[in-house]
N, C-alpha and C. Protein backbone atom coordinates (compact mmCIF):
# COMPACT_ATOMS: atom_id res chain seq x y z
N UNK A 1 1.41 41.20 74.91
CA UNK A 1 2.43 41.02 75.92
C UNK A 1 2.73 39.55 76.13
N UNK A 2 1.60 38.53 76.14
CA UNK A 2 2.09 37.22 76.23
C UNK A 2 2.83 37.02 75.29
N UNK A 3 2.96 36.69 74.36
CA UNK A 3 3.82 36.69 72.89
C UNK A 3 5.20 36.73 73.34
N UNK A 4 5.69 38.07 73.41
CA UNK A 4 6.89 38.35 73.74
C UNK A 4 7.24 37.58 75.35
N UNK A 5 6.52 37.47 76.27
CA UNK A 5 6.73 36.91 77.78
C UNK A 5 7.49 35.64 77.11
N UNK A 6 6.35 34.50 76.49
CA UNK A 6 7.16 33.39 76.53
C UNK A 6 8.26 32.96 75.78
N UNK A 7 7.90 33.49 74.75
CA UNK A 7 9.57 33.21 73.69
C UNK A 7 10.74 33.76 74.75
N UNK A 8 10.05 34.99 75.32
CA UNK A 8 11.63 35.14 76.02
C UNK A 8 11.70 34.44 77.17
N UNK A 9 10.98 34.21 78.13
CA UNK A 9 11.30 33.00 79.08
C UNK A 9 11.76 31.72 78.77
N UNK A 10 11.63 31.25 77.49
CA UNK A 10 11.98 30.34 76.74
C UNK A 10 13.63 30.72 76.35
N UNK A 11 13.97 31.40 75.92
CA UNK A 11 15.26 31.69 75.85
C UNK A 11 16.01 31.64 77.00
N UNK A 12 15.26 32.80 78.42
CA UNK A 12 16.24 32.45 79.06
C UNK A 12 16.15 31.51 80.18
N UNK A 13 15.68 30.40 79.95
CA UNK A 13 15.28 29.12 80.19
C UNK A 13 16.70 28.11 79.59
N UNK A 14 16.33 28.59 78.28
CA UNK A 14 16.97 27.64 77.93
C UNK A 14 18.86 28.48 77.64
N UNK A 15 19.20 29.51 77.82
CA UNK A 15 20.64 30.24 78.31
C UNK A 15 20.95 29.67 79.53
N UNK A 16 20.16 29.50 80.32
CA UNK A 16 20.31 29.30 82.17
C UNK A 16 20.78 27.56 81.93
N UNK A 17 20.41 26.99 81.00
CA UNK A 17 20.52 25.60 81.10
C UNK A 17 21.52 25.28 80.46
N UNK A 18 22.24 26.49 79.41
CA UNK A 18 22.94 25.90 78.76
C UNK A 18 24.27 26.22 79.24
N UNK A 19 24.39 27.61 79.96
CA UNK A 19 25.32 28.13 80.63
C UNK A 19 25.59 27.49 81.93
N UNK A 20 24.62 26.74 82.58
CA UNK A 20 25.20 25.53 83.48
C UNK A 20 25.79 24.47 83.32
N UNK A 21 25.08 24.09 82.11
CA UNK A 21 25.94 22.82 81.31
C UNK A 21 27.38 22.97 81.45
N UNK A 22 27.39 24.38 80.52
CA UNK A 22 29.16 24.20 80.76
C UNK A 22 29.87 24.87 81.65
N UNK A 23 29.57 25.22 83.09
CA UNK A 23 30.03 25.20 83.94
C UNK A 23 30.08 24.03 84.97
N UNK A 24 29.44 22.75 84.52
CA UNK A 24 29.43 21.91 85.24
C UNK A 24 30.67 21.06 84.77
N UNK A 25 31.85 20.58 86.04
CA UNK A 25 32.76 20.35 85.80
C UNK A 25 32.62 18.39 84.94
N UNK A 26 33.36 18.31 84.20
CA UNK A 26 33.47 16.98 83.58
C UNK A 26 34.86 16.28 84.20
N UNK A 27 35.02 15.25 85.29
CA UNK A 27 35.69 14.98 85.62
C UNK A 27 35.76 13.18 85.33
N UNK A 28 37.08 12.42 85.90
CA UNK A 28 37.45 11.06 85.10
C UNK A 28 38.55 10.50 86.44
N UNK A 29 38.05 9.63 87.26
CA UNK A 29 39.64 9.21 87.82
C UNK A 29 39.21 8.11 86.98
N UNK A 30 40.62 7.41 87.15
CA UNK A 30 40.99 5.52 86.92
C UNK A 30 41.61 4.87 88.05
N UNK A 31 40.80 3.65 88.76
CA UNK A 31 41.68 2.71 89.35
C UNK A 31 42.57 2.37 88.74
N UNK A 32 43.92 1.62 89.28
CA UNK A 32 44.88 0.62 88.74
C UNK A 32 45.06 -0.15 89.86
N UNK A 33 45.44 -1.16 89.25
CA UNK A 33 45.74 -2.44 90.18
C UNK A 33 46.83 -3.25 89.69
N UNK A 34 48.26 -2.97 90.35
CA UNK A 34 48.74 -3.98 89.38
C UNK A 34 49.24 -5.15 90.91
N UNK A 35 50.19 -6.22 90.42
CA UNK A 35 50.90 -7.22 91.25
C UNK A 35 52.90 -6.85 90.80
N UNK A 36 53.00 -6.86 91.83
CA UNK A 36 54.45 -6.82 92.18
C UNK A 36 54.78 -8.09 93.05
N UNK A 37 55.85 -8.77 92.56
CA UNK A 37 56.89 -10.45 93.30
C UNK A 37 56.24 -11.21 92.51
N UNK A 38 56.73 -12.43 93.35
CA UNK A 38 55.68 -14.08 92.83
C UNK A 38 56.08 -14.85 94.39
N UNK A 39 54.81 -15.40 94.60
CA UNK A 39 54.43 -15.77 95.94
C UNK A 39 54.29 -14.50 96.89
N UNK A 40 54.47 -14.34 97.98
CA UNK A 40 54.47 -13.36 98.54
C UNK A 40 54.78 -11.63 97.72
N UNK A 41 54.18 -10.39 97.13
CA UNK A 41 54.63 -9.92 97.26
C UNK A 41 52.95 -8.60 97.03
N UNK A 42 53.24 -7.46 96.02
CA UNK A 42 52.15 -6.83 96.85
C UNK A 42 51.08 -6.07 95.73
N UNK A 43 50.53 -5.89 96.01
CA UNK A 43 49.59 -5.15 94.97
C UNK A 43 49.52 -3.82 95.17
N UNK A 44 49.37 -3.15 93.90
CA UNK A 44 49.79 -1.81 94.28
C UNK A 44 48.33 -1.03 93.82
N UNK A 45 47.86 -0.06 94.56
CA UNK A 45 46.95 0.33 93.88
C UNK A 45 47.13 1.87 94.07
N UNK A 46 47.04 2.24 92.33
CA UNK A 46 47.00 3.71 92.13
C UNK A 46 45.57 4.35 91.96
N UNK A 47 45.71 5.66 91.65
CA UNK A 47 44.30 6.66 91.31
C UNK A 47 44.67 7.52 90.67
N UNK A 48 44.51 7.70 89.36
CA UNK A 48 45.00 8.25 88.30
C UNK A 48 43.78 9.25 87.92
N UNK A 49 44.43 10.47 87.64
CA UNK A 49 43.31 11.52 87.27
C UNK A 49 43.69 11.30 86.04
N UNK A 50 42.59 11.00 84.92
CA UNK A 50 43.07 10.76 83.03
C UNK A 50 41.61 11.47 83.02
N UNK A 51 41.13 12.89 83.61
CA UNK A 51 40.36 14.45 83.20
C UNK A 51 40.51 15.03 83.30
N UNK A 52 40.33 16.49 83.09
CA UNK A 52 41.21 17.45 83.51
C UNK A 52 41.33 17.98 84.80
N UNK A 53 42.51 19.06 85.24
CA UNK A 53 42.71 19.20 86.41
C UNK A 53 41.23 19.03 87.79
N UNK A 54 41.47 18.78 88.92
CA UNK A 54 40.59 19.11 89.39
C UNK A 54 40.57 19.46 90.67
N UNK A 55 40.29 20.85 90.81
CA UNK A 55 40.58 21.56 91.65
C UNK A 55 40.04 21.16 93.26
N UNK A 56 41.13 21.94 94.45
CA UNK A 56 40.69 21.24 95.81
C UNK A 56 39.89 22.37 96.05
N UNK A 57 39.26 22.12 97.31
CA UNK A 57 39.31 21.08 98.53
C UNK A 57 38.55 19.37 97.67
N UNK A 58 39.76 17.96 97.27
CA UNK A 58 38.66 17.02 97.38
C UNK A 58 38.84 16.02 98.17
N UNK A 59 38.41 15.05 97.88
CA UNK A 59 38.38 13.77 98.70
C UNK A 59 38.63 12.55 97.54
N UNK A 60 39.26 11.27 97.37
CA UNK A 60 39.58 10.24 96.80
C UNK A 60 39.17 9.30 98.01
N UNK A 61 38.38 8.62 97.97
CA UNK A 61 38.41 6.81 98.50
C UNK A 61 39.01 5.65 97.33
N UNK A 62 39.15 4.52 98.31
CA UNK A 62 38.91 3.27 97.17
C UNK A 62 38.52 2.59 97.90
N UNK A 63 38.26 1.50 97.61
CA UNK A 63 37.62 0.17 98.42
C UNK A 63 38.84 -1.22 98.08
N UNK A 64 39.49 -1.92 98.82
CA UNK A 64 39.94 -2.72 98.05
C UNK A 64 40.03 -4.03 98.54
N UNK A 65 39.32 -5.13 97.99
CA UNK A 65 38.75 -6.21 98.29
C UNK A 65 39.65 -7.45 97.92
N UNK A 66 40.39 -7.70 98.90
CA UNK A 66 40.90 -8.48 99.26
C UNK A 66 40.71 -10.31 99.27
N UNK A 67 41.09 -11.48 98.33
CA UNK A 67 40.72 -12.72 98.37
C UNK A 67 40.91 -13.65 99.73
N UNK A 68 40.31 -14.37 99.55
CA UNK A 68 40.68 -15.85 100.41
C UNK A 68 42.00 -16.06 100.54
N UNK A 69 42.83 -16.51 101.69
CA UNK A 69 44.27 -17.19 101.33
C UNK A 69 45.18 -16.25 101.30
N UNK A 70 44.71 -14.92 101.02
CA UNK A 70 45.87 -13.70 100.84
C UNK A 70 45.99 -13.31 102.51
N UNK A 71 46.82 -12.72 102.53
CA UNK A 71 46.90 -11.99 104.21
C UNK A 71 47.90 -10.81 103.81
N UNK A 72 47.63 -9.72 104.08
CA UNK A 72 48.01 -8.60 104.07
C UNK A 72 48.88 -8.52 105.22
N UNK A 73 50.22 -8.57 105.40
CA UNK A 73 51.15 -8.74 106.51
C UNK A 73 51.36 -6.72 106.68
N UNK A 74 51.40 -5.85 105.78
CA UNK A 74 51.94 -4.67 106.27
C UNK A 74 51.27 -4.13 104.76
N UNK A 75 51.52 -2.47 105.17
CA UNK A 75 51.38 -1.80 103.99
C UNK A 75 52.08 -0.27 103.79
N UNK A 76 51.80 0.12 102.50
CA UNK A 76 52.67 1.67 102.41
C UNK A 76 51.50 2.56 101.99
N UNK A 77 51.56 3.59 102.78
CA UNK A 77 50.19 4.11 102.19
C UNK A 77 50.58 5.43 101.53
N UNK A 78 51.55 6.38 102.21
CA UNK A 78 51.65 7.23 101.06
C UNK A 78 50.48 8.72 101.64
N UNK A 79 50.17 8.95 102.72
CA UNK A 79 49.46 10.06 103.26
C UNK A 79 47.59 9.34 103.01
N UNK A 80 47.34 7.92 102.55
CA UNK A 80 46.41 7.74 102.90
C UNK A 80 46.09 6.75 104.07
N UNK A 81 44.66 7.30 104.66
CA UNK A 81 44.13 6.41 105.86
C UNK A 81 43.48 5.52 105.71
N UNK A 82 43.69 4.34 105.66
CA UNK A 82 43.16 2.65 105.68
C UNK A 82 42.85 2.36 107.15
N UNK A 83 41.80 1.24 106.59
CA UNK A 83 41.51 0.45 107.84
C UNK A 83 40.67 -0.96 107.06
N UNK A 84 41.03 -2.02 107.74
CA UNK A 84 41.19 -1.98 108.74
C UNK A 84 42.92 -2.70 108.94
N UNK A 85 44.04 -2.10 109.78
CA UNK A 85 44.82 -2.20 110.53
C UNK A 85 45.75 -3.68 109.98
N UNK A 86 46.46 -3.80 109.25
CA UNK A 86 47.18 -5.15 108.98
C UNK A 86 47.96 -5.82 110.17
N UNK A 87 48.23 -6.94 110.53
CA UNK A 87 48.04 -7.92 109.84
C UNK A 87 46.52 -8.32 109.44
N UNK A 88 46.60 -8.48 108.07
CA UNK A 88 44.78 -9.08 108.26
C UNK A 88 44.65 -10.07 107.23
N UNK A 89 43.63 -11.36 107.40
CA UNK A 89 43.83 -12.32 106.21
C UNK A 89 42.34 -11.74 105.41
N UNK A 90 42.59 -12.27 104.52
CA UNK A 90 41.04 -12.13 103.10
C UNK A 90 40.53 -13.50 103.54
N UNK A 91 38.77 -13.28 103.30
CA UNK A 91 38.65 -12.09 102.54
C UNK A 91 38.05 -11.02 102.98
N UNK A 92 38.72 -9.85 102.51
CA UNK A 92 38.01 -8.80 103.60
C UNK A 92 38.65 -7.38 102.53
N UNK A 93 37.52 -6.30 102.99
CA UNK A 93 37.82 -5.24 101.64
C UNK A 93 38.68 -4.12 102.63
N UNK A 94 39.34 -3.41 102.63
CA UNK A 94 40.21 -2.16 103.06
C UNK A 94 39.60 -0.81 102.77
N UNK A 95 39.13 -0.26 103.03
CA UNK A 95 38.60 1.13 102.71
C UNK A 95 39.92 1.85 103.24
N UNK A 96 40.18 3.01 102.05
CA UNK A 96 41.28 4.36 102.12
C UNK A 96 40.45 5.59 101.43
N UNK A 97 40.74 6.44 102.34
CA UNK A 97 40.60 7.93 102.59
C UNK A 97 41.74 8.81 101.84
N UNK A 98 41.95 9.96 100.91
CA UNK A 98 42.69 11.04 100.86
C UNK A 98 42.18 12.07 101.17
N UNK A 99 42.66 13.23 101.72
CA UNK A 99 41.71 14.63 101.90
C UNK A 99 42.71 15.46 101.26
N UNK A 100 42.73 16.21 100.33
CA UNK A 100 43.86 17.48 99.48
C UNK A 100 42.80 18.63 99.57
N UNK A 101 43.90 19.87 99.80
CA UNK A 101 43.05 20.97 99.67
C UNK A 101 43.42 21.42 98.18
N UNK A 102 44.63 20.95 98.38
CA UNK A 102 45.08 21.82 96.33
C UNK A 102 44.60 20.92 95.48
N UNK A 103 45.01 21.56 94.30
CA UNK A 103 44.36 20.88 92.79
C UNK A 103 45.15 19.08 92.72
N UNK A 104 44.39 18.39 91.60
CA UNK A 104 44.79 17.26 91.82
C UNK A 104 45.10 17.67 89.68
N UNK A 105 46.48 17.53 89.26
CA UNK A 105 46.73 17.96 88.07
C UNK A 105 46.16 16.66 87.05
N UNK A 106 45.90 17.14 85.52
CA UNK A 106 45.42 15.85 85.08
C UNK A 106 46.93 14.74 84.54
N UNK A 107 46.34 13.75 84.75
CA UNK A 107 47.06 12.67 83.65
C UNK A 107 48.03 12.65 85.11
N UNK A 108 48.16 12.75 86.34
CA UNK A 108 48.63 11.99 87.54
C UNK A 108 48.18 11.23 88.68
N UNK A 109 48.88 10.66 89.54
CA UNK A 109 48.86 9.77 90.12
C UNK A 109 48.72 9.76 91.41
N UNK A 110 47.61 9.68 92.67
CA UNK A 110 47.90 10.63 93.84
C UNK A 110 48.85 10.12 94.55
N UNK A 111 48.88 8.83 94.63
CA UNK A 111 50.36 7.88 94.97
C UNK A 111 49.78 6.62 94.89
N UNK A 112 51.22 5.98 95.29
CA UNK A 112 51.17 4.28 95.13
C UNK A 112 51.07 4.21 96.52
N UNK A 113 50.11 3.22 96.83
CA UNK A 113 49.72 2.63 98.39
C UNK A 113 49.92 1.13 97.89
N UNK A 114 50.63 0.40 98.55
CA UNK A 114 51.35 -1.10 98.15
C UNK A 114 50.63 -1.73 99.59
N UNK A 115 50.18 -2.84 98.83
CA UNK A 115 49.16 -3.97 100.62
C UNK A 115 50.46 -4.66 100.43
N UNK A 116 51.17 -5.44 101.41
CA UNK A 116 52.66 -6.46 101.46
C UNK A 116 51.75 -7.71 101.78
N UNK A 117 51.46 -8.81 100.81
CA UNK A 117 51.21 -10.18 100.91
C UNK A 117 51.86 -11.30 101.57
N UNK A 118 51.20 -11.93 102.70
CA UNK A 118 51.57 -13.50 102.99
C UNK A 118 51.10 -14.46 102.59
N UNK A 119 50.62 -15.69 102.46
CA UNK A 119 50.34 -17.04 102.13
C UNK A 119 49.77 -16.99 100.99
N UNK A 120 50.70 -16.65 99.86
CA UNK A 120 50.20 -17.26 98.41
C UNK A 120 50.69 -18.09 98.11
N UNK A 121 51.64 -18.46 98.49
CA UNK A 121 52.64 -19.86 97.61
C UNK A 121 53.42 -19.26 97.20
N UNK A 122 54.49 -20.38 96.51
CA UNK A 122 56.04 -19.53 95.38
C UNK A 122 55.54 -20.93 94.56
N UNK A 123 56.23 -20.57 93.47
CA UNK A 123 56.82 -21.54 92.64
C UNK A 123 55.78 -21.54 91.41
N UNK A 124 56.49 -22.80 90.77
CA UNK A 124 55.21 -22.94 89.23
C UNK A 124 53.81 -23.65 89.68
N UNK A 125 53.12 -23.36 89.03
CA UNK A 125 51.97 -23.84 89.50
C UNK A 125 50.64 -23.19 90.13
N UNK A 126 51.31 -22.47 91.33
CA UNK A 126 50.33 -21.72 92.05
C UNK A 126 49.66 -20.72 91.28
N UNK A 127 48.53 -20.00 91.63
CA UNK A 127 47.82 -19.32 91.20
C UNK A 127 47.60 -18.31 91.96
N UNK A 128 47.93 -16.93 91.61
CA UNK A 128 47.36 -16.29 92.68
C UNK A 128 45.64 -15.61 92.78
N UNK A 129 45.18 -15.54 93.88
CA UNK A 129 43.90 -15.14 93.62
C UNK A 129 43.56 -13.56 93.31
N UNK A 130 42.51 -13.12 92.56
CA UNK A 130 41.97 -11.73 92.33
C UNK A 130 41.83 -11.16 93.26
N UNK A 131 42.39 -9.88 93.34
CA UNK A 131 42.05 -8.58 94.31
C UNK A 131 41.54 -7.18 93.30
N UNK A 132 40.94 -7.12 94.03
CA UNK A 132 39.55 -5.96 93.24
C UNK A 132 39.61 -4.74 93.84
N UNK A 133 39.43 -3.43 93.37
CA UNK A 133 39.91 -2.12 93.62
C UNK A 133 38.60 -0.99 92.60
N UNK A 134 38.02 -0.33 93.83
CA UNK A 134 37.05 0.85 92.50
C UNK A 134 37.95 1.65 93.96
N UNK A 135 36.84 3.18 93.00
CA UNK A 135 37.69 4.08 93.50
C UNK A 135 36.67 5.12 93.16
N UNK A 136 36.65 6.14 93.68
CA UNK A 136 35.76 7.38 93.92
C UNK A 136 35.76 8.73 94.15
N UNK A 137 35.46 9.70 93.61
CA UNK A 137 35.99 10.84 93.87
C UNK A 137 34.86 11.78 94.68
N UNK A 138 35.20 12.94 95.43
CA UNK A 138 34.56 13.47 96.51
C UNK A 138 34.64 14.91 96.18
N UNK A 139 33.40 15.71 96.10
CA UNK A 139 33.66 17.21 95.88
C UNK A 139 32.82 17.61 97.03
N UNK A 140 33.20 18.76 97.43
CA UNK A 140 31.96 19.49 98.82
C UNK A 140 31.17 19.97 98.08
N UNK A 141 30.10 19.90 98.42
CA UNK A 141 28.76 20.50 98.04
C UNK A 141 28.72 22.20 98.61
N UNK A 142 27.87 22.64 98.77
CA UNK A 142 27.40 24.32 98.95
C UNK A 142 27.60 24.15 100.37
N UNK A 143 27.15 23.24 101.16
CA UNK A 143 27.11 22.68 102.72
C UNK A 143 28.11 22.26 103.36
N UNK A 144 29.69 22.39 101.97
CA UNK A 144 30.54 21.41 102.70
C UNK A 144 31.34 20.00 103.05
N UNK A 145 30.11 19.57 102.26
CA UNK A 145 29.52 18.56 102.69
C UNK A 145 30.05 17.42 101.17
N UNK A 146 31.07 16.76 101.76
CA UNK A 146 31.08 15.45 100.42
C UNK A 146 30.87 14.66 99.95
N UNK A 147 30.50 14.57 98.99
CA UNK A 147 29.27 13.92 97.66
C UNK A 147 30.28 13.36 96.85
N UNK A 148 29.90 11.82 96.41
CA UNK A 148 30.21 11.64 95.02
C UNK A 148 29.99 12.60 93.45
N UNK A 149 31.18 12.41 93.07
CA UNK A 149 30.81 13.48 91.78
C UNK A 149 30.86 11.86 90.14
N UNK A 150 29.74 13.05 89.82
CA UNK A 150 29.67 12.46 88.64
C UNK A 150 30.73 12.27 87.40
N UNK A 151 31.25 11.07 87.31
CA UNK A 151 32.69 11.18 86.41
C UNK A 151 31.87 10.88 84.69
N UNK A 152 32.90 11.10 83.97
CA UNK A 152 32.32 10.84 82.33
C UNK A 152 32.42 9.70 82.09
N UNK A 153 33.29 8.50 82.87
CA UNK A 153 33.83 7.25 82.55
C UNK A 153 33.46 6.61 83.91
N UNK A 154 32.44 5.85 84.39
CA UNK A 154 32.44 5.00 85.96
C UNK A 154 33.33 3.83 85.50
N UNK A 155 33.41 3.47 84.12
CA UNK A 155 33.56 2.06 84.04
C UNK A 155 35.11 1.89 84.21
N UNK A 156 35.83 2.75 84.64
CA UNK A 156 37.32 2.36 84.53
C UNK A 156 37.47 2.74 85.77
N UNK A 157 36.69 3.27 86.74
CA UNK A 157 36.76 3.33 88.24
C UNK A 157 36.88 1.91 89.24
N UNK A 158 36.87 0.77 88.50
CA UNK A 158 37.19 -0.81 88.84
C UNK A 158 37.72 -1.31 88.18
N UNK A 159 38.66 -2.04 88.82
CA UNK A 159 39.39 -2.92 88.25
C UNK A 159 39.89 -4.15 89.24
N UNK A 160 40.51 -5.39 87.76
CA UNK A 160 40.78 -6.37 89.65
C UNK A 160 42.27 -7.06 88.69
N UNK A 161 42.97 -7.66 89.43
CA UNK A 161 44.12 -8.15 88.89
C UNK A 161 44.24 -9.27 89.84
């Protein structure tokens, strides 16, 4: 009787592990960060799903870290919640919130949220400084309860322009 016990606990040991495997979802956002004007104008930051669909209830944050010298005069957010509250000068980071109950489709964009820039300068010469952007995705757990999910790619979840 032992004989047969473990080979087959061994099998379905190893069915149970493999049939979770691939029910465990493989998911991918991407920050973007680009600059829009010269002297004053705004950075736009997207969240691009480039995995496949992924179904709601989720959650998207970003963090977006803001330089010296920049001042965020206004912004467009697009159904997400930021804080903290513009006018505000750098350096200082912005945390944004999305909550969707429906699917988020792959290879799109949840929107453009644009920060509106004051005191960079115009003209030749100036430089503008780096603003930095990751970004994160949120699934409920069994509890509800939202957790970072494990993406296939972290490394394209930051970016800075």
């Amino acid at each position: 009787m032992r004989k047969c016990f473990f080979p087959a606990l061994a099998a379905f040991l190893l069915f149970a592990v493999l049939e979770a495997s691939a029910q465990t979802p493989v998911y991918d956002i991407r920050a973007e960060l680009l600059w829009v004007g010269s002297g004053p104008g705004a950075w736009v930051v997207q969240i691009r799903n480039v995995g496949p669909t992924i179904p709601g209830p989720f959650r998207s944050r970003f963090h977006l870290q803001i330089p010296a010298g920049a001042k965020i005069a206004q912004w467009t957010l697009n159904g997400w919640q930021c804080g903290p509250t513009p006018p505000q000068n750098g350096p200082l980071v912005f945390q944004c919130n999305i909550n969707l109950s429906g699917s988020w489709a792959a290879g799109t964009i949840l929107s453009n949220q644009l920060f509106h820039t004051t005191g960079l300068g115009k003209g030749a010469g100036i430089v503008r400084p780096q603003a930095c952007v990751r970004a994160l995705l949120l699934l409920p757990d069994a509890s509800g309860n939202y957790q970072p999910v494990a993406e296939t790619n972290t490394a394209n979840n930051a970016t800075c322009t």
